[in-house]
C-alpha atoms as a PDB file:
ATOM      1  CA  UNK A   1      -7.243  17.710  19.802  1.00  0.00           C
ATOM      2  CA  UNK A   2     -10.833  16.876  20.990  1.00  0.00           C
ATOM      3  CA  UNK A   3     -13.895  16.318  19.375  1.00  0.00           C
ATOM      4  CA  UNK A   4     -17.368  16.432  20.421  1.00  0.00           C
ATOM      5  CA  UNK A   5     -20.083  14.126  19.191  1.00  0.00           C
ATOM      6  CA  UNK A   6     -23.847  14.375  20.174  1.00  0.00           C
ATOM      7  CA  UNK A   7     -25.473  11.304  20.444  1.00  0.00           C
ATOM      8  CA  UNK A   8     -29.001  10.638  20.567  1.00  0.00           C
ATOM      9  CA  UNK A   9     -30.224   8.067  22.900  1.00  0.00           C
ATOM     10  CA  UNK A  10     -33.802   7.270  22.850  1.00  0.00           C
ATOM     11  CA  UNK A  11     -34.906   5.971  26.332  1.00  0.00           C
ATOM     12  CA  UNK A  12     -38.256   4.284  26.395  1.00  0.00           C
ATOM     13  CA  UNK A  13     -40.025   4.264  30.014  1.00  0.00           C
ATOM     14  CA  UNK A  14     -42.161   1.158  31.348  1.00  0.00           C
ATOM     15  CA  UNK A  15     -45.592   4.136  30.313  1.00  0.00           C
ATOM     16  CA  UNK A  16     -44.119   3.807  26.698  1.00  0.00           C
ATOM     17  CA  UNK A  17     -43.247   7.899  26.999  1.00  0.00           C
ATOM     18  CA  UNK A  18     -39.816   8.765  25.031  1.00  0.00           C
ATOM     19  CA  UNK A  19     -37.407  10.964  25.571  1.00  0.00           C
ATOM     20  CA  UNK A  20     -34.032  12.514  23.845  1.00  0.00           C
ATOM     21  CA  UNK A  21     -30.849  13.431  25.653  1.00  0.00           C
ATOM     22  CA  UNK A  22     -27.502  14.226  24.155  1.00  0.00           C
ATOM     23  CA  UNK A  23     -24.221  13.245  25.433  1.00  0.00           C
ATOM     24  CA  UNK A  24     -20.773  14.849  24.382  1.00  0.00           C
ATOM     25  CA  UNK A  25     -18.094  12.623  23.912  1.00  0.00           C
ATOM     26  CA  UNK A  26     -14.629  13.413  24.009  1.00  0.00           C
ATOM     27  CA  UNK A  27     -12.626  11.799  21.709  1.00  0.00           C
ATOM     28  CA  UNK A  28      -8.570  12.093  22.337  1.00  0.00           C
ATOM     29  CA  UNK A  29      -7.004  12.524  18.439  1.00  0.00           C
ATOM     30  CA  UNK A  30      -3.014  12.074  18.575  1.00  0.00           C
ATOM     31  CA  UNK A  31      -0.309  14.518  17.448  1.00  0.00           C
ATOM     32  CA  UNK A  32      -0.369  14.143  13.820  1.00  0.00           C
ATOM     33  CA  UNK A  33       2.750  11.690  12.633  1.00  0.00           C
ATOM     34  CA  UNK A  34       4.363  11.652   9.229  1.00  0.00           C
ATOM     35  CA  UNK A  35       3.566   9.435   6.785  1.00  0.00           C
ATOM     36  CA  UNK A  36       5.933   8.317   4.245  1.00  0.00           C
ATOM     37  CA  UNK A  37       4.933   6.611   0.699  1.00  0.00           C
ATOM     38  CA  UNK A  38       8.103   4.959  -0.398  1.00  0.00           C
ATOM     39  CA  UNK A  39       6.942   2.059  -2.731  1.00  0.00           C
ATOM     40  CA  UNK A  40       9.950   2.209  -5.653  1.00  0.00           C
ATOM     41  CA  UNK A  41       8.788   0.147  -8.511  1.00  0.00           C
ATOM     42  CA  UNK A  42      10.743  -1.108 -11.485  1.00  0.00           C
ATOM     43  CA  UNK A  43       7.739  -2.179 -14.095  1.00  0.00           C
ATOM     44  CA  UNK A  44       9.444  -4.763 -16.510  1.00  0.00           C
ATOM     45  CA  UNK A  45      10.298  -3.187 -19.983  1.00  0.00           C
ATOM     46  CA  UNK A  46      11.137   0.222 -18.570  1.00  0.00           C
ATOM     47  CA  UNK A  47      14.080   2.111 -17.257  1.00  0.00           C
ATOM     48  CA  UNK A  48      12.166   2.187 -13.525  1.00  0.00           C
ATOM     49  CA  UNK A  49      14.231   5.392 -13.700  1.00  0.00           C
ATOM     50  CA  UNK A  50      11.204   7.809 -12.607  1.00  0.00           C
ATOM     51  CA  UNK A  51      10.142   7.331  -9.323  1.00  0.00           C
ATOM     52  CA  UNK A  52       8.484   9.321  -6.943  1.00  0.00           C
ATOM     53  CA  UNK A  53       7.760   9.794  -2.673  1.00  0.00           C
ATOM     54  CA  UNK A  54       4.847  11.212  -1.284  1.00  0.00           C
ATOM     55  CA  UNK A  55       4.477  12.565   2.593  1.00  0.00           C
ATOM     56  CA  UNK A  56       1.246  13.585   4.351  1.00  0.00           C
ATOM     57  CA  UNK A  57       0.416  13.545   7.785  1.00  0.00           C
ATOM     58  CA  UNK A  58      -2.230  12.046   9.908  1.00  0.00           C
ATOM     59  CA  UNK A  59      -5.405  13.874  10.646  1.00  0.00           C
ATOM     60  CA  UNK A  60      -8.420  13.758  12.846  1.00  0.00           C
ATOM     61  CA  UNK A  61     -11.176  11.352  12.819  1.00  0.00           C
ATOM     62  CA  UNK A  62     -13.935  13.153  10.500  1.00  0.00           C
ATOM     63  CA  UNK A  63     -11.574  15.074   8.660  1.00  0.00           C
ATOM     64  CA  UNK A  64     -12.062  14.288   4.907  1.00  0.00           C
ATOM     65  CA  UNK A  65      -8.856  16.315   3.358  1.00  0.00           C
ATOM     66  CA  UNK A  66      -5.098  14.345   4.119  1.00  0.00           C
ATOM     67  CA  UNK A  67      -2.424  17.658   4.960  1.00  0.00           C
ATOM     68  CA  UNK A  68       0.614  17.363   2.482  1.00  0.00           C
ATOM     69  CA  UNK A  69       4.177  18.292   3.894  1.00  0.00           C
ATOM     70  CA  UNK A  70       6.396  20.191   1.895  1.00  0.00           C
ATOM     71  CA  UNK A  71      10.040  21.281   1.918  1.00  0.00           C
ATOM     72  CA  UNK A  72      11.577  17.929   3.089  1.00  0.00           C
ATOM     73  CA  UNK A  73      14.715  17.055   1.958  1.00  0.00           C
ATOM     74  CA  UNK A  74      14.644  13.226   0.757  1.00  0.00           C
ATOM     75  CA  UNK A  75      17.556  11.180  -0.986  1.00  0.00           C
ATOM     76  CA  UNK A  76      17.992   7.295  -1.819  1.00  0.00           C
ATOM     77  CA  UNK A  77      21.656   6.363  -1.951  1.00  0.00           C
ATOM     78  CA  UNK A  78      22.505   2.842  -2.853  1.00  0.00           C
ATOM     79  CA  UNK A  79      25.372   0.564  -1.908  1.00  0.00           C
ATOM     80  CA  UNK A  80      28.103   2.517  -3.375  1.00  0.00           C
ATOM     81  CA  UNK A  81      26.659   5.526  -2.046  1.00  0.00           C
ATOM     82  CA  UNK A  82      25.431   7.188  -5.046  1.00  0.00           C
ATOM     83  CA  UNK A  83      22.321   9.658  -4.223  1.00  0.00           C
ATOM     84  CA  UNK A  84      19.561   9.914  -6.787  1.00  0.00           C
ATOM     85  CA  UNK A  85      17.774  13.034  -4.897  1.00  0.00           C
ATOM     86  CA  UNK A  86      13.957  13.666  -5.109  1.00  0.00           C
ATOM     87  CA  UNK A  87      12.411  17.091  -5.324  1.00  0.00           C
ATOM     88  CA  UNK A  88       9.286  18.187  -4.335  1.00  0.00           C
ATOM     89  CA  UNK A  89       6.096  19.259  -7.195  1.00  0.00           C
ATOM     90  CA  UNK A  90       5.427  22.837  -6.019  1.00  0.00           C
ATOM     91  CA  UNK A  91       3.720  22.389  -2.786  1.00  0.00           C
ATOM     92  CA  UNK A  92       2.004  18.907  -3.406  1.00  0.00           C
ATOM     93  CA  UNK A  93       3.994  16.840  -1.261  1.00  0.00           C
ATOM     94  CA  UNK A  94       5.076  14.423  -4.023  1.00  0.00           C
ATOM     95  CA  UNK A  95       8.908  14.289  -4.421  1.00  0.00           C
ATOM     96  CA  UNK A  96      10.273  12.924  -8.131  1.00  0.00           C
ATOM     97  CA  UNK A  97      13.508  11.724  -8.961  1.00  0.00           C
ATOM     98  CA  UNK A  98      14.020  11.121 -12.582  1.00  0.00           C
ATOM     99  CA  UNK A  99      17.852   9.232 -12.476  1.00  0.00           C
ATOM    100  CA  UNK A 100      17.207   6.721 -10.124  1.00  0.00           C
ATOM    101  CA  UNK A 101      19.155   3.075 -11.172  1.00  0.00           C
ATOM    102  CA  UNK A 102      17.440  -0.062 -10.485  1.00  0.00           C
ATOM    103  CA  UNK A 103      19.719  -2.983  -9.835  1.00  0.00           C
ATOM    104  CA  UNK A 104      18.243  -6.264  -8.767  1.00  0.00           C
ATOM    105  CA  UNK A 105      19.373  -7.318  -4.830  1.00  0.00           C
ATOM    106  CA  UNK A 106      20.845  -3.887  -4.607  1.00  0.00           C
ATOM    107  CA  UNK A 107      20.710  -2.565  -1.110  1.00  0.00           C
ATOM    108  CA  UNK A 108      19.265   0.982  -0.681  1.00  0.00           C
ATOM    109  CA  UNK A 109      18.686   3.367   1.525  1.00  0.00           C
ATOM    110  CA  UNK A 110      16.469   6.284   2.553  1.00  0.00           C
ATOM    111  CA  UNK A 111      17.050   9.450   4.177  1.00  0.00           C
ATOM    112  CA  UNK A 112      13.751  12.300   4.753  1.00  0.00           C
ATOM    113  CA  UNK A 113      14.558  15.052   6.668  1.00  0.00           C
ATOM    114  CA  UNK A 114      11.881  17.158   7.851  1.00  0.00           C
ATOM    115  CA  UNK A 115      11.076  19.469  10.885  1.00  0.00           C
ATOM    116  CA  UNK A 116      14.958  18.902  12.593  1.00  0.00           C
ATOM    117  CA  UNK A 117      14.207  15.017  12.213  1.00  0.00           C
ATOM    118  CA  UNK A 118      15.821  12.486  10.117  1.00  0.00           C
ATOM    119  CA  UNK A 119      14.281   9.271   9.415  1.00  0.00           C
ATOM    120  CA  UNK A 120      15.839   6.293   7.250  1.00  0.00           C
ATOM    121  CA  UNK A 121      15.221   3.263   6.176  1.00  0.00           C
ATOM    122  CA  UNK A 122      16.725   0.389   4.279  1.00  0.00           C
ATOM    123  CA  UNK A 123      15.738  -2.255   2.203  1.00  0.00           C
ATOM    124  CA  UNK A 124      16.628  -4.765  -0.927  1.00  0.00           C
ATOM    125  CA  UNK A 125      15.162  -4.440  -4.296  1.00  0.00           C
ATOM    126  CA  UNK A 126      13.657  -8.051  -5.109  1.00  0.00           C
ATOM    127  CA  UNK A 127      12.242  -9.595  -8.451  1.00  0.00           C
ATOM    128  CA  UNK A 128       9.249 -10.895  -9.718  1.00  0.00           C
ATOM    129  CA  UNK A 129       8.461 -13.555 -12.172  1.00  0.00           C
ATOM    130  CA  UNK A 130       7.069 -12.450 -15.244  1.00  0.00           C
ATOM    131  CA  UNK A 131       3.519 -12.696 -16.015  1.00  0.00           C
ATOM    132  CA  UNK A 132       3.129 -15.735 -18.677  1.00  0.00           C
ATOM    133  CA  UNK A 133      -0.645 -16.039 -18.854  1.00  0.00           C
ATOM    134  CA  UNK A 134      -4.373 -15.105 -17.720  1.00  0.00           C
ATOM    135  CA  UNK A 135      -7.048 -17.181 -17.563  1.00  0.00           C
ATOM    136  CA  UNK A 136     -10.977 -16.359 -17.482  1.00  0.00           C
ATOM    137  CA  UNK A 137     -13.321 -18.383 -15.383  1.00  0.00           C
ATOM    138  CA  UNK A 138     -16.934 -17.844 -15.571  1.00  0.00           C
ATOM    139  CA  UNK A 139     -18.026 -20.678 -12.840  1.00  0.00           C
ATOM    140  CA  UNK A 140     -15.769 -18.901 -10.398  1.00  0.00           C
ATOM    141  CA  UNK A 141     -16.279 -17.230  -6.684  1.00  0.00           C
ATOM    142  CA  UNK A 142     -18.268 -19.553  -3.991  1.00  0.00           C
ATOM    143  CA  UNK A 143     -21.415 -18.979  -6.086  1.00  0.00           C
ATOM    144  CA  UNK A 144     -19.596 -20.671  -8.619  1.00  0.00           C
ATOM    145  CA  UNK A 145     -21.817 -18.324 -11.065  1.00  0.00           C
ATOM    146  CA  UNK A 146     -18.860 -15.457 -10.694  1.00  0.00           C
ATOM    147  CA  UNK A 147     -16.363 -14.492 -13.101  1.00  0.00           C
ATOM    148  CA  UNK A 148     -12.783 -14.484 -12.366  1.00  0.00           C
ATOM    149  CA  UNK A 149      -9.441 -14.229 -13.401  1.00  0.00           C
ATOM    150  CA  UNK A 150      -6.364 -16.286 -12.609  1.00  0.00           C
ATOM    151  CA  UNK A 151      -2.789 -14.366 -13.707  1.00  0.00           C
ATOM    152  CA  UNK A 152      -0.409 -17.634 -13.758  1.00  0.00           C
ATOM    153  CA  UNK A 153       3.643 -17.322 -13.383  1.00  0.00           C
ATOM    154  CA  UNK A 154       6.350 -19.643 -12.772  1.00  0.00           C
ATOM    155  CA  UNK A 155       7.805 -19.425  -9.267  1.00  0.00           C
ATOM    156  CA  UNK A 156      11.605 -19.695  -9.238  1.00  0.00           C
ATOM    157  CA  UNK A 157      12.945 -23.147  -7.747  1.00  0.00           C
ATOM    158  CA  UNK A 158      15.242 -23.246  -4.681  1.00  0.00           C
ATOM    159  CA  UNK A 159      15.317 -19.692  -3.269  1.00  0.00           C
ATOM    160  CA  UNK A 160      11.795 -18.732  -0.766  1.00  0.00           C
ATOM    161  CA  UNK A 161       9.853 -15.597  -2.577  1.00  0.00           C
ATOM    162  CA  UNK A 162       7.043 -13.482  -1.699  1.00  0.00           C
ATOM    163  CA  UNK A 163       4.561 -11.622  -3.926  1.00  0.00           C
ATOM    164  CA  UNK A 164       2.092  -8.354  -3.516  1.00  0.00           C
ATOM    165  CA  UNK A 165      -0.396  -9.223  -6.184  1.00  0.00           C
ATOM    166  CA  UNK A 166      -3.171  -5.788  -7.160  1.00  0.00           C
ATOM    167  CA  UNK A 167      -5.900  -5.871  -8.813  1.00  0.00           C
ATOM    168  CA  UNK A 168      -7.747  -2.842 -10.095  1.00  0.00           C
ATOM    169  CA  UNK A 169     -11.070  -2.482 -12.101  1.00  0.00           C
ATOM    170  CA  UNK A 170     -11.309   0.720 -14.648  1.00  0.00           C
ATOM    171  CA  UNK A 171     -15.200   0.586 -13.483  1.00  0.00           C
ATOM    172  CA  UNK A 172     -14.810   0.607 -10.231  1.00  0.00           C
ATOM    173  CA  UNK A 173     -13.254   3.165  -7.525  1.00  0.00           C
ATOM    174  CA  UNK A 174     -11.864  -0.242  -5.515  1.00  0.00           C
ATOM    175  CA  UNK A 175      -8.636  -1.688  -5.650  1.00  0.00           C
ATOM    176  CA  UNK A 176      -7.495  -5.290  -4.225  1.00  0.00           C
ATOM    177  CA  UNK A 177      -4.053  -6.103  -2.436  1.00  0.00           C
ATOM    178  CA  UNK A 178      -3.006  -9.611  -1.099  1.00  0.00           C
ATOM    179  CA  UNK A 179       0.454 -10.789  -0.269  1.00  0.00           C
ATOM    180  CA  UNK A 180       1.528 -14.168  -1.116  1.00  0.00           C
ATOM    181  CA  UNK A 181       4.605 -16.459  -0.467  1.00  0.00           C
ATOM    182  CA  UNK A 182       6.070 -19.910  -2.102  1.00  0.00           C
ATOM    183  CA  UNK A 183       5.651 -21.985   0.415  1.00  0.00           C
ATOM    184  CA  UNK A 184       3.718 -24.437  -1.218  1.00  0.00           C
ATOM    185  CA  UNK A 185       4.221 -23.642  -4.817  1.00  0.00           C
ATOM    186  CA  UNK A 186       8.058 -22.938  -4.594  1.00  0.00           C
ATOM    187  CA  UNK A 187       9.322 -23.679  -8.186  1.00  0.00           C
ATOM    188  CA  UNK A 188       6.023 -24.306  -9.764  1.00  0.00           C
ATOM    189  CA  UNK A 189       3.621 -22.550 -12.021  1.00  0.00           C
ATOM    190  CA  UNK A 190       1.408 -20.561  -9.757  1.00  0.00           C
ATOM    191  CA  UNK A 191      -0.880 -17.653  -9.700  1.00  0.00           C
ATOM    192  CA  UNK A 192      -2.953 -14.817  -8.263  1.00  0.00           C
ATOM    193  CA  UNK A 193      -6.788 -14.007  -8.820  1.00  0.00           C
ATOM    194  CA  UNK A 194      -8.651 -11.452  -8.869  1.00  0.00           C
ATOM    195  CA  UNK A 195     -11.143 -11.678  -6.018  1.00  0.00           C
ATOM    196  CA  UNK A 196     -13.599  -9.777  -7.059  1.00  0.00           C
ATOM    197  CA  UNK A 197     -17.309 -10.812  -7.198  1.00  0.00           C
ATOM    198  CA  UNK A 198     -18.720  -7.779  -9.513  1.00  0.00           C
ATOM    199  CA  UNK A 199     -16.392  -8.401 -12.441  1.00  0.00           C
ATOM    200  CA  UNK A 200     -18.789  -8.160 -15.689  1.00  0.00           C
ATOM    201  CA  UNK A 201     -18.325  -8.315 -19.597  1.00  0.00           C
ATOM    202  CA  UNK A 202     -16.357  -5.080 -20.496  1.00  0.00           C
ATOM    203  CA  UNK A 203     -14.748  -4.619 -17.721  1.00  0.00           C
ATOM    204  CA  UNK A 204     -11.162  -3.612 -18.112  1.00  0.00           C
ATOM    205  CA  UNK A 205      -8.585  -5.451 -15.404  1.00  0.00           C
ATOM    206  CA  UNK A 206      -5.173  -4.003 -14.559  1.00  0.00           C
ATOM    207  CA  UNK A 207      -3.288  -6.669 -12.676  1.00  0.00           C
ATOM    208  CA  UNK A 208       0.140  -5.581 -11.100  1.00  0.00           C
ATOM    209  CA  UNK A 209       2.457  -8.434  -9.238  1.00  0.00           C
ATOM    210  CA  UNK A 210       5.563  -7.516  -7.501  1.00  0.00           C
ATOM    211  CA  UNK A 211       8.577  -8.946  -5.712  1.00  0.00           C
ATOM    212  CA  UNK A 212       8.461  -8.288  -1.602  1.00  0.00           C
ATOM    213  CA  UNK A 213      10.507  -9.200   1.010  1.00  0.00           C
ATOM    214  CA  UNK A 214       9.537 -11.317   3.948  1.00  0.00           C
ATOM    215  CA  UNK A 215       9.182  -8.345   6.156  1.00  0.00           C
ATOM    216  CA  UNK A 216       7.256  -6.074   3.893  1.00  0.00           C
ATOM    217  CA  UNK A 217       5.239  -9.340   3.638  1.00  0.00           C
ATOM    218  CA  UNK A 218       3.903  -9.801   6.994  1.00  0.00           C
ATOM    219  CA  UNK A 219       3.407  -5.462   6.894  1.00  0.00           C
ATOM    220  CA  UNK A 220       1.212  -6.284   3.926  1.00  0.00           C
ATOM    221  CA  UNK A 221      -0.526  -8.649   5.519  1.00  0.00           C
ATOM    222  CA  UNK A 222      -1.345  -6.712   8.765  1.00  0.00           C
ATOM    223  CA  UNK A 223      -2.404  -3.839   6.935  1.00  0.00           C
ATOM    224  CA  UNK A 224      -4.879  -6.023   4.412  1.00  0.00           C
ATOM    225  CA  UNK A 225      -6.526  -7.346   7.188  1.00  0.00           C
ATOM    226  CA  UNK A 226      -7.160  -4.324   8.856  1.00  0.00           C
ATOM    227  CA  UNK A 227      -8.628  -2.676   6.068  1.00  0.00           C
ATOM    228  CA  UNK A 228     -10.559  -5.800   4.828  1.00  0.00           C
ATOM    229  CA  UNK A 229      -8.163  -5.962   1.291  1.00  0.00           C
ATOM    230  CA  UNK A 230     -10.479  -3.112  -0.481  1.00  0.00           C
ATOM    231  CA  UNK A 231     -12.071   0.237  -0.179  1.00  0.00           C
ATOM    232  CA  UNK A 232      -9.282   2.022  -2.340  1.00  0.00           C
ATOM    233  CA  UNK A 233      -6.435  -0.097  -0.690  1.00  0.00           C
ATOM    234  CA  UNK A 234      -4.374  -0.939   2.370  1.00  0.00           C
ATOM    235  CA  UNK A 235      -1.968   2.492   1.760  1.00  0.00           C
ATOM    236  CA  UNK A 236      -4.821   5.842   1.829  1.00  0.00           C
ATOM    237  CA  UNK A 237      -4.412   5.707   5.518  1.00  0.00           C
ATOM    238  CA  UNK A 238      -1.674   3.151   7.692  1.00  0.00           C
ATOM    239  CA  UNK A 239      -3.016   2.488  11.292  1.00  0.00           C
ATOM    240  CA  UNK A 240      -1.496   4.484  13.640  1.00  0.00           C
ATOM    241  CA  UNK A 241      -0.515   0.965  15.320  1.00  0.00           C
ATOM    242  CA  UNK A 242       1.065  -0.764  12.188  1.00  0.00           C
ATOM    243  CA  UNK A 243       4.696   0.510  12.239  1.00  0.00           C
ATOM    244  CA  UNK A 244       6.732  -0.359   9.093  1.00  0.00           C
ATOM    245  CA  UNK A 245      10.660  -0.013   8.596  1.00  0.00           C
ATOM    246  CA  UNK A 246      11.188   3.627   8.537  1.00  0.00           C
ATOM    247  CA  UNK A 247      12.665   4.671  12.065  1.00  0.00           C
ATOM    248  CA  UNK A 248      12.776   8.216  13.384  1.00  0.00           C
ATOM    249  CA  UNK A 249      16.619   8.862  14.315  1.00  0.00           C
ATOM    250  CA  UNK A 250      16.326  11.486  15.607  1.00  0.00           C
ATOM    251  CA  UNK A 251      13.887  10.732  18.183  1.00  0.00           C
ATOM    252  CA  UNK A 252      12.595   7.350  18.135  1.00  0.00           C
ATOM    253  CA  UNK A 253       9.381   7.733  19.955  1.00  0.00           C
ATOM    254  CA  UNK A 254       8.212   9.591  16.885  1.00  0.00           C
ATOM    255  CA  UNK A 255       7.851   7.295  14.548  1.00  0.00           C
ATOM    256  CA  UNK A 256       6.434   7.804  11.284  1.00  0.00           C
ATOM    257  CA  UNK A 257       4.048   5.452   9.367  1.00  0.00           C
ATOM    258  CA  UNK A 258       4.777   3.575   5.986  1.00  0.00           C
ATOM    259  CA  UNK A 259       6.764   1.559   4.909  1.00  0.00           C
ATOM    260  CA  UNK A 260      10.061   1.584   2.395  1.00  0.00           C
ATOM    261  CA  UNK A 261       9.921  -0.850  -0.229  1.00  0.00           C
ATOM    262  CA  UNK A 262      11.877  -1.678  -3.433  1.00  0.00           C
ATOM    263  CA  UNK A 263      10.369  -4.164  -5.691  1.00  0.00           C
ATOM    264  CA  UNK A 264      10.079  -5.338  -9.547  1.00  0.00           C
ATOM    265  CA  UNK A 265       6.824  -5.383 -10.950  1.00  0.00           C
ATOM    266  CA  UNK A 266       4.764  -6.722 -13.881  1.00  0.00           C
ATOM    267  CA  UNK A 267       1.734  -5.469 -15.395  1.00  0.00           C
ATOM    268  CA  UNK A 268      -1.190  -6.889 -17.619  1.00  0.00           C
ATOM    269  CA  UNK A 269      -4.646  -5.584 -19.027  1.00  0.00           C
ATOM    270  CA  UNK A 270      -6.960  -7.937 -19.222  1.00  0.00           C
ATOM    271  CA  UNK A 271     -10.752  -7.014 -20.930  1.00  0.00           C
ATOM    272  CA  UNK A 272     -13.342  -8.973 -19.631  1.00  0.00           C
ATOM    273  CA  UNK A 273     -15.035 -11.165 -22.526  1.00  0.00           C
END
């Protein structure tokens, strides 16, 4: 697919006379590629038994609307090879599973099969330390004059973790990733903040940490930087050059985009006073 842009140069002469000419560029879009949103969550307190898939494709440049695909058959099966099966919401391209077992360090795998492809994935389900406390700091940011929030937890001693730490703000339309690992905390009281320069009095603060492995670590981290850590998230749109851990078996040159990821989570509100 091509696409045409008209750009207007202005050209100014030595006599100070203008003039407007219009160039087409052609811009080369790729084949759309599948894109597969396979976070699995277990949220401390619950059953984690709901869980739920979503595929779209890739699109061109200016296009504003992100095609769905439907009718893809997609199972998880874990060690002992029990499937817990997710089926799609009429033609929405979100596939639920409402039976799915969360077991801590359980290996899983997962299997979409779509268009005569098959594409898996596998990947552990790692903790997270529970959420103990958050503070409020109103001489934070490099002002010093910002507010901020610090979301403490105690790192577990002798084993190397990593951490995907989001922040979200009720008033605002932005959400903020960042990836973390115990290097230099390992075993100690630790925590993330919120990183966010506009926080005000009233503002309501969902913080969300989770348990990541090492690989889904450095993926984080690629795809934060690209996308500068805001603007709705790293996960609205993966670069068609970040490839995560889902592999096309049927054809490997076609690989899709996204990642598969199991992880525990823990959530707090926090109200700005």
């Amino acid at each position: 697919m091509k696409k045409a842009i008209q750009i207007t140069v202005l050209l100014l002469s030595f006599l100070f006379v203008s003039c407007e000419e219009v160039i087409d560029v052609d811009l080369n879009t790729a084949p759309p590629k599948l894109v597969i949103e396979a976070s699995i969550n277990w949220l401390k307190g619950t059953s984690g038994r709901a869980q739920r898939i979503k595929l779209t494709t890739t699109t061109g440049y200016f296009k504003t609307d992100i095609p769905v695909v439907s009718n893809a058959t997609i199972f998880i099966t874990n060690s002992s090879n029990i499937k817990f099966t997710f089926l799609e919401i009429a033609t929405t391209g979100e596939y639920i599973c409402n039976n799915f077992d969360p077991v801590i360090n359980e290996v899983y795998s997962l299997t979409v099969v779509h268009n005569g492809s098959t594409y898996t994935a596998t990947e552990k389900l790692r903790s997270v330390s529970p959420i103990t406390k958050i503070i409020q700091n109103n001489e934070g940011g490099f002002t010093g004059k910002n507010i901020e929030i610090k979301t403490f937890y105690n790192d577990p001693a002798n084993e190397s973790n990593y951490y995907l730490y989001k922040y979200s703000d009720s008033s605002k339309p932005i959400i903020r990733y960042y990836a973390d690992e115990d290097t230099f905390f390992q075993g100690n009281e630790f925590f993330s903040i919120s990183q966010n320069d506009d926080l005000k009095i009233g503002d309501n603060v969902t913080v969300s940490h989770y348990g990541i492995s090492k690989e889904y670590y450095n993926y984080i981290n690629i795809l934060v930087s690209i996308s500068g850590g805001n603007g709705g998230g790293p996960f609205q749109s993966p670069p068609a050059t970040v490839r995560g851990n889902i592999i096309n078996t049927t054809n490997a040159d076609n690989y899709p985009l996204g990642y598969f990821s199991l992880s525990e989570a823990d959530t707090r509100n926090y109200t700005i006073e």
